[in-house]
C-alpha atoms as a PDB file:
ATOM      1  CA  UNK A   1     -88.879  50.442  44.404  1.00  0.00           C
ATOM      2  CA  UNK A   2     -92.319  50.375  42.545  1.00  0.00           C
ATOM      3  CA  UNK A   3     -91.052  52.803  39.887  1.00  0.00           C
ATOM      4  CA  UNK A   4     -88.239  50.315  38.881  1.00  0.00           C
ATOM      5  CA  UNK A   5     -90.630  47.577  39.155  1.00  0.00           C
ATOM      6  CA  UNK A   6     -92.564  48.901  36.622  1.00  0.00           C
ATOM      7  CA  UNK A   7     -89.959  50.116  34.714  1.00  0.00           C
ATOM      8  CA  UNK A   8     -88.384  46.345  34.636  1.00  0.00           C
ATOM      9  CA  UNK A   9     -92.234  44.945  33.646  1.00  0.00           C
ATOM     10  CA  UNK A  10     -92.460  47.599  30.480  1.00  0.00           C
ATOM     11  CA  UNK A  11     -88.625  46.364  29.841  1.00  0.00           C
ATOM     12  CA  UNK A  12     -90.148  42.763  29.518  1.00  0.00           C
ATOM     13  CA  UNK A  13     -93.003  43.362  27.256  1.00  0.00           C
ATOM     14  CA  UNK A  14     -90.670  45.329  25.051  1.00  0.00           C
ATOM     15  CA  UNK A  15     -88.124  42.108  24.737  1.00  0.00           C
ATOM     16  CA  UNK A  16     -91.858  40.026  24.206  1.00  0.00           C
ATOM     17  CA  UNK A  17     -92.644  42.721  21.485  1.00  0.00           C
ATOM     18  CA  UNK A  18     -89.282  42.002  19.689  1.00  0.00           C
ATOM     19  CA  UNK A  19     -89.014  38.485  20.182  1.00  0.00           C
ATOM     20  CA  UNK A  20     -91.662  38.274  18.198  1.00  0.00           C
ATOM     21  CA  UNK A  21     -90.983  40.725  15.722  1.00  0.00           C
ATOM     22  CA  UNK A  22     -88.409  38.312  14.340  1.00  0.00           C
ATOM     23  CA  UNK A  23     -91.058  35.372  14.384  1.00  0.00           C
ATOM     24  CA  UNK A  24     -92.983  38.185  11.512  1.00  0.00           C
ATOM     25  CA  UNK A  25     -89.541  38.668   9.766  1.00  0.00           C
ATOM     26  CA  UNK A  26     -88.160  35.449   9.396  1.00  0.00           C
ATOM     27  CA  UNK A  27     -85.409  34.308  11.409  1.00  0.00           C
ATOM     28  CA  UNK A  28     -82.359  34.701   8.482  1.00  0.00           C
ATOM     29  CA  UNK A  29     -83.350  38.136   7.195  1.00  0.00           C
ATOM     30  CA  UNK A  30     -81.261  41.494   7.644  1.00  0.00           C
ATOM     31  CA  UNK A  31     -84.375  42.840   9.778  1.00  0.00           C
ATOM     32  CA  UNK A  32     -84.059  39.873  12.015  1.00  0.00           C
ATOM     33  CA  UNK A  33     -80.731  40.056  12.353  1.00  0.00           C
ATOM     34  CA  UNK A  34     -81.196  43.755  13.414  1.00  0.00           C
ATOM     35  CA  UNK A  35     -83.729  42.848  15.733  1.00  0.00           C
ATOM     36  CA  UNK A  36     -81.817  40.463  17.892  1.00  0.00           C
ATOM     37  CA  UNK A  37     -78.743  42.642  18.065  1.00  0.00           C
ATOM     38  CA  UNK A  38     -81.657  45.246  19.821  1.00  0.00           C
ATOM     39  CA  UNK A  39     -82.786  42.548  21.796  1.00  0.00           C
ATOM     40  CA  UNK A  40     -79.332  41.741  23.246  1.00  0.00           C
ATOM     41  CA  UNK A  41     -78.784  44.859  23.963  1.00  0.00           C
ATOM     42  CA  UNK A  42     -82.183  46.010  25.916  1.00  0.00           C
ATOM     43  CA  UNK A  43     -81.629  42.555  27.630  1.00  0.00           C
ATOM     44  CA  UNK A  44     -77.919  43.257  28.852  1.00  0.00           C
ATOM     45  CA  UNK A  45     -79.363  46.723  30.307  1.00  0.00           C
ATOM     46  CA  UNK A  46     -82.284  45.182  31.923  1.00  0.00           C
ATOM     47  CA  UNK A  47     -79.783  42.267  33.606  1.00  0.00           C
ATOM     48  CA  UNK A  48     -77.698  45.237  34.979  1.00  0.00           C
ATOM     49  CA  UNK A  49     -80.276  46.980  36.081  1.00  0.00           C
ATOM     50  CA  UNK A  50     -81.878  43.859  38.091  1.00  0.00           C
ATOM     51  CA  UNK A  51     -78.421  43.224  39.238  1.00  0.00           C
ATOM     52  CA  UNK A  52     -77.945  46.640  40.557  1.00  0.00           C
ATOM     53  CA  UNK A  53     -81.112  47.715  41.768  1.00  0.00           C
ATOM     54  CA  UNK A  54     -83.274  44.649  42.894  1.00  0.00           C
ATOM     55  CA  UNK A  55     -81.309  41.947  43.415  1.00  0.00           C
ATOM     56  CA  UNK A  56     -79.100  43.842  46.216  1.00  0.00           C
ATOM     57  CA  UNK A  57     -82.655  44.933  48.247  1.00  0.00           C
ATOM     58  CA  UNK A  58     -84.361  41.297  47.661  1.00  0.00           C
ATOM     59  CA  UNK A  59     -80.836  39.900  49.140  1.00  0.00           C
ATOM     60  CA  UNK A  60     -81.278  42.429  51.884  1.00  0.00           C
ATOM     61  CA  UNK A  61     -85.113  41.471  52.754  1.00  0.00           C
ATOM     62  CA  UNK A  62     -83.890  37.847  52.055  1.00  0.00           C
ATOM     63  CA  UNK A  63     -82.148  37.605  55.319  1.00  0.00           C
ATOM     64  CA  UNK A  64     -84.952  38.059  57.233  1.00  0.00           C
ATOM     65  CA  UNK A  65     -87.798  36.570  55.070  1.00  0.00           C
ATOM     66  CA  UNK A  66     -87.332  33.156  54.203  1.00  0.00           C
ATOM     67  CA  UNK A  67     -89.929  33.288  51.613  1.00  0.00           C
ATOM     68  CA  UNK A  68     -88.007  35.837  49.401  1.00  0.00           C
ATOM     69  CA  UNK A  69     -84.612  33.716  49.953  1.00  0.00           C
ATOM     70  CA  UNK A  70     -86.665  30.722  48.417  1.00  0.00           C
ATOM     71  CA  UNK A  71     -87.807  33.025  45.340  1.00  0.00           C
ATOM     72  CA  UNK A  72     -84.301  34.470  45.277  1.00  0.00           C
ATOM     73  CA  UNK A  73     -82.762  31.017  45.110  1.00  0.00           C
ATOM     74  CA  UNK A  74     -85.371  30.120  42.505  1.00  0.00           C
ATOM     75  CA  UNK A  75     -84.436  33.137  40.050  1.00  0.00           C
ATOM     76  CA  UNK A  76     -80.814  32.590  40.382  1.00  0.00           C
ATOM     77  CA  UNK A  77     -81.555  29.279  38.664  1.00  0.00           C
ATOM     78  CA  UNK A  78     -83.546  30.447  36.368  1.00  0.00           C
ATOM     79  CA  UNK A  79     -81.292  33.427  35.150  1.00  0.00           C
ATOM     80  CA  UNK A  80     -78.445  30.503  35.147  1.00  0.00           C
ATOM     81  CA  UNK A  81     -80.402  28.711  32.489  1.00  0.00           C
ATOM     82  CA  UNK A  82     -81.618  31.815  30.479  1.00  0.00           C
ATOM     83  CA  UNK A  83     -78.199  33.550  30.404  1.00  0.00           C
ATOM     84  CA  UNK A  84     -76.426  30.261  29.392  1.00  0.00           C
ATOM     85  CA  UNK A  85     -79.317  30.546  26.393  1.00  0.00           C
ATOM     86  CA  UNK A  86     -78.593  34.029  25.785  1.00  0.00           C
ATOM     87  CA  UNK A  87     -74.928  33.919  25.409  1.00  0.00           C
END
């Protein structure tokens, strides 16, 4: 679990990385256009991955640890708002 941990932190500073990549570019250019299309596409693979690796064992520890229901709960809304962004 620590290795995809990690591998879902590096993930996130690589979207960070791009994000603002396109802040250097300017938002209308061919780069920056480029550059979001590889966003979108790291960020659909990390969302799978979190939906098919740590979501199902947080659910799991979630029925016995209240604690990680209430952060579970928590980053269901979040991801609500962020993927109704993304799209």
């Amino acid at each position: 679990m620590s290795k995809l941990v990690e591998e879902l932190k590096k993930e996130h500073e690589v979207l960070v990385v791009k994000i603002t990549e396109i802040r250097t570019k300017g938002l209308v250019s061919v780069d920056a256009r480029k550059t979001l299309f590889e966003i979108k596409a790291v960020l659909l693979a990390h969302l799978k991955k979190e939906d098919d690796n740590l979501y199902p064992v947080l659910k799991k520890a979630a029925l016995k640890d209240e604690s990680i229901k209430k952060l579970l709960d928590g980053f269901a809304k979040e991801m609500d708002v962020i993927s109704k962004a993304a799209l």
